[in-house]
PDB file of N, CA and C in Angstrom:
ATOM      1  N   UNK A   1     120.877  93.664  72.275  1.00  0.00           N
ATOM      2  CA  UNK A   1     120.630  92.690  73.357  1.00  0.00           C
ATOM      3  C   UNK A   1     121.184  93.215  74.685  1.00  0.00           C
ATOM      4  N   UNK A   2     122.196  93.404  74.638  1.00  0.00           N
ATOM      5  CA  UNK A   2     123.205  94.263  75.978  1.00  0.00           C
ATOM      6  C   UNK A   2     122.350  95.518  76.526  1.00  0.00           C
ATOM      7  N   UNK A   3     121.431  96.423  75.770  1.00  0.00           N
ATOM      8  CA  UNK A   3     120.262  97.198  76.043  1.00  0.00           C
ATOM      9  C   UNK A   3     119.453  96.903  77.128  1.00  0.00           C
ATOM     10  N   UNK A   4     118.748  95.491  76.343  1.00  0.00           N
ATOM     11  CA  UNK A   4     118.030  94.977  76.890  1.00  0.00           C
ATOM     12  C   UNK A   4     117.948  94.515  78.507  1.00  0.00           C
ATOM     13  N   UNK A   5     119.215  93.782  78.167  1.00  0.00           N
ATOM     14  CA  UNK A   5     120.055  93.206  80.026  1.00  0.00           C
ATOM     15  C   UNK A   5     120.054  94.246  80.539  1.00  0.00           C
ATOM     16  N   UNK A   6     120.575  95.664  79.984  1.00  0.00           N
ATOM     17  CA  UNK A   6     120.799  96.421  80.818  1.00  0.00           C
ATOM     18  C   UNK A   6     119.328  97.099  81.663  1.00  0.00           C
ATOM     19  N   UNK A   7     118.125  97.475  81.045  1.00  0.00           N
ATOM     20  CA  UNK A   7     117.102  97.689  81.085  1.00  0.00           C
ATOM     21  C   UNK A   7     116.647  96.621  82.333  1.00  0.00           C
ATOM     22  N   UNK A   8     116.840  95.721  82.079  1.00  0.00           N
ATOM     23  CA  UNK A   8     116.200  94.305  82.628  1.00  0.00           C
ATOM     24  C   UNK A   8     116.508  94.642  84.182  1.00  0.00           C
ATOM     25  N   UNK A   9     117.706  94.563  84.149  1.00  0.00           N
ATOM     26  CA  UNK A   9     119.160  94.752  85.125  1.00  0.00           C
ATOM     27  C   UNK A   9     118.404  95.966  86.342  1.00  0.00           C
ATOM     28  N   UNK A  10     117.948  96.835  85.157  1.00  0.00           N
ATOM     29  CA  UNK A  10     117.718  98.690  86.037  1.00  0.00           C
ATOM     30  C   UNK A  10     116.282  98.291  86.739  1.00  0.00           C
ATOM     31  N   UNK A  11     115.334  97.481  86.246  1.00  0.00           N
ATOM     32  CA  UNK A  11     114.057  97.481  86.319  1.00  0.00           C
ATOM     33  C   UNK A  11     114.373  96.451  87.351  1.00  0.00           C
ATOM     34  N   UNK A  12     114.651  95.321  87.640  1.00  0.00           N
ATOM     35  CA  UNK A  12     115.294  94.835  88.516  1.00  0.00           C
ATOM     36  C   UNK A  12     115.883  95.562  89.987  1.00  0.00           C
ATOM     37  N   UNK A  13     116.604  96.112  89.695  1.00  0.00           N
ATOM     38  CA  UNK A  13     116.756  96.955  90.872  1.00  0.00           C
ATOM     39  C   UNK A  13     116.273  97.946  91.536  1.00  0.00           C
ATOM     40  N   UNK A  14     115.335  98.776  90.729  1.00  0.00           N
ATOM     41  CA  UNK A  14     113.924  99.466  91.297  1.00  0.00           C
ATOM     42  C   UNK A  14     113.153  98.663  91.749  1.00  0.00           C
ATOM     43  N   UNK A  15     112.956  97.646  91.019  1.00  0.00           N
ATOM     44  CA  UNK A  15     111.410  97.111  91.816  1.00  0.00           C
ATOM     45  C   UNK A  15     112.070  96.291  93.072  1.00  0.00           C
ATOM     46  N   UNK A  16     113.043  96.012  93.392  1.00  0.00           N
ATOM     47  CA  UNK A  16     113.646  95.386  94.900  1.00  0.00           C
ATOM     48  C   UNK A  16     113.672  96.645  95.682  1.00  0.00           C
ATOM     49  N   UNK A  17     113.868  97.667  95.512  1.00  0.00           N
ATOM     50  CA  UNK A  17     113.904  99.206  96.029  1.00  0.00           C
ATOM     51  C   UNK A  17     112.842  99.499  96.699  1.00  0.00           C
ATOM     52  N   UNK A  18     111.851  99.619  95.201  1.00  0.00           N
ATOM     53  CA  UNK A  18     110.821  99.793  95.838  1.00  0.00           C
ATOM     54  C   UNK A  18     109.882  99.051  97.005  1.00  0.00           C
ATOM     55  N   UNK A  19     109.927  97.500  96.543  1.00  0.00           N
ATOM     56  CA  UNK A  19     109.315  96.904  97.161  1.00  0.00           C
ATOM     57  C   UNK A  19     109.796  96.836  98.874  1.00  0.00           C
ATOM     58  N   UNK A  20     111.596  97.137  99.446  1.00  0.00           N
ATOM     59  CA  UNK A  20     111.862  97.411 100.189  1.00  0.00           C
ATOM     60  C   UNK A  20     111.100  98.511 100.990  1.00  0.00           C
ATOM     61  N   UNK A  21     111.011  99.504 100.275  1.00  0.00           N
ATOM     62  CA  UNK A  21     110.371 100.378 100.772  1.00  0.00           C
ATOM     63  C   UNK A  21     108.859 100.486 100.826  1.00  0.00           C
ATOM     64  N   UNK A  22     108.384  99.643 100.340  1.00  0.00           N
ATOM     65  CA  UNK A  22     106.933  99.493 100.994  1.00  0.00           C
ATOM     66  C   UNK A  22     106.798  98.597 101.970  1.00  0.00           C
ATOM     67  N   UNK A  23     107.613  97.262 101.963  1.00  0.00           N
ATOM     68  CA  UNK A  23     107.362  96.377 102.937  1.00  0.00           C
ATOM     69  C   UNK A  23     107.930  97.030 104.262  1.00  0.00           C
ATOM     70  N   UNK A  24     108.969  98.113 104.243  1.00  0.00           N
ATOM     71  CA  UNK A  24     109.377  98.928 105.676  1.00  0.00           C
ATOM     72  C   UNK A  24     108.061 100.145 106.000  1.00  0.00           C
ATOM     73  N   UNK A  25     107.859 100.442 104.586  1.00  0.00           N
ATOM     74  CA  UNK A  25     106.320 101.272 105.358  1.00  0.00           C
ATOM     75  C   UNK A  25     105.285 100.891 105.956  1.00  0.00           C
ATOM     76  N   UNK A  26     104.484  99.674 104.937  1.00  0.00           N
ATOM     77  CA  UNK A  26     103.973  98.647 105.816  1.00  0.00           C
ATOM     78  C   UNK A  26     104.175  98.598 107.653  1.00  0.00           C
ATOM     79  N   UNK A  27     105.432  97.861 107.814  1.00  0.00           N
ATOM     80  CA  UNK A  27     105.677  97.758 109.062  1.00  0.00           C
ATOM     81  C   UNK A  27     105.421  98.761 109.742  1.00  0.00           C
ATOM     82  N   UNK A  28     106.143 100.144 109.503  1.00  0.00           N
ATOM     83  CA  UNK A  28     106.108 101.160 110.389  1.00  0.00           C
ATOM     84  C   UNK A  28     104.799 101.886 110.789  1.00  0.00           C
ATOM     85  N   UNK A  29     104.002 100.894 109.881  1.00  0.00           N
ATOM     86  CA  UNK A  29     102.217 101.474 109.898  1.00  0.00           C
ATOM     87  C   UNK A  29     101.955 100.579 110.822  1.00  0.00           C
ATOM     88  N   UNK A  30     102.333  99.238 110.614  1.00  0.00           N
ATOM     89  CA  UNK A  30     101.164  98.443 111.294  1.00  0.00           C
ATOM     90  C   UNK A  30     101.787  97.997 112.708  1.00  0.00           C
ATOM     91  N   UNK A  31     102.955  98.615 113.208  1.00  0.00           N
ATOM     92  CA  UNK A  31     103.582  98.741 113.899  1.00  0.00           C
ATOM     93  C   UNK A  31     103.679 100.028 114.609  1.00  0.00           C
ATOM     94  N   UNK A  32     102.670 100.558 115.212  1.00  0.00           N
ATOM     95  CA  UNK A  32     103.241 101.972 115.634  1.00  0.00           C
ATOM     96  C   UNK A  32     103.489 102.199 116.668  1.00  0.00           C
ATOM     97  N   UNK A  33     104.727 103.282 116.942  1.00  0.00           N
ATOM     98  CA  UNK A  33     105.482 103.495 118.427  1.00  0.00           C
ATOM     99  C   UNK A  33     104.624 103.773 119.432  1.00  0.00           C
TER     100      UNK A  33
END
């Protein structure tokens, strides 16, 4: 079970990562200098 959380836990924190980093690419696209 503690696996599991932990897994949960990791996958969890990539996909906030990632999604950070698309919603800042996003911007920097649709936003350009």
């Amino acid at each position: 079970m503690g696996h599991d959380l932990l897994v949960e836990a990791l996958e969890d924190f990539f996909a906030t990562s990632c999604t950070k980093r698309f919603v800042a690419k996003i911007l920097s696209t649709s936003r350009p200098v």
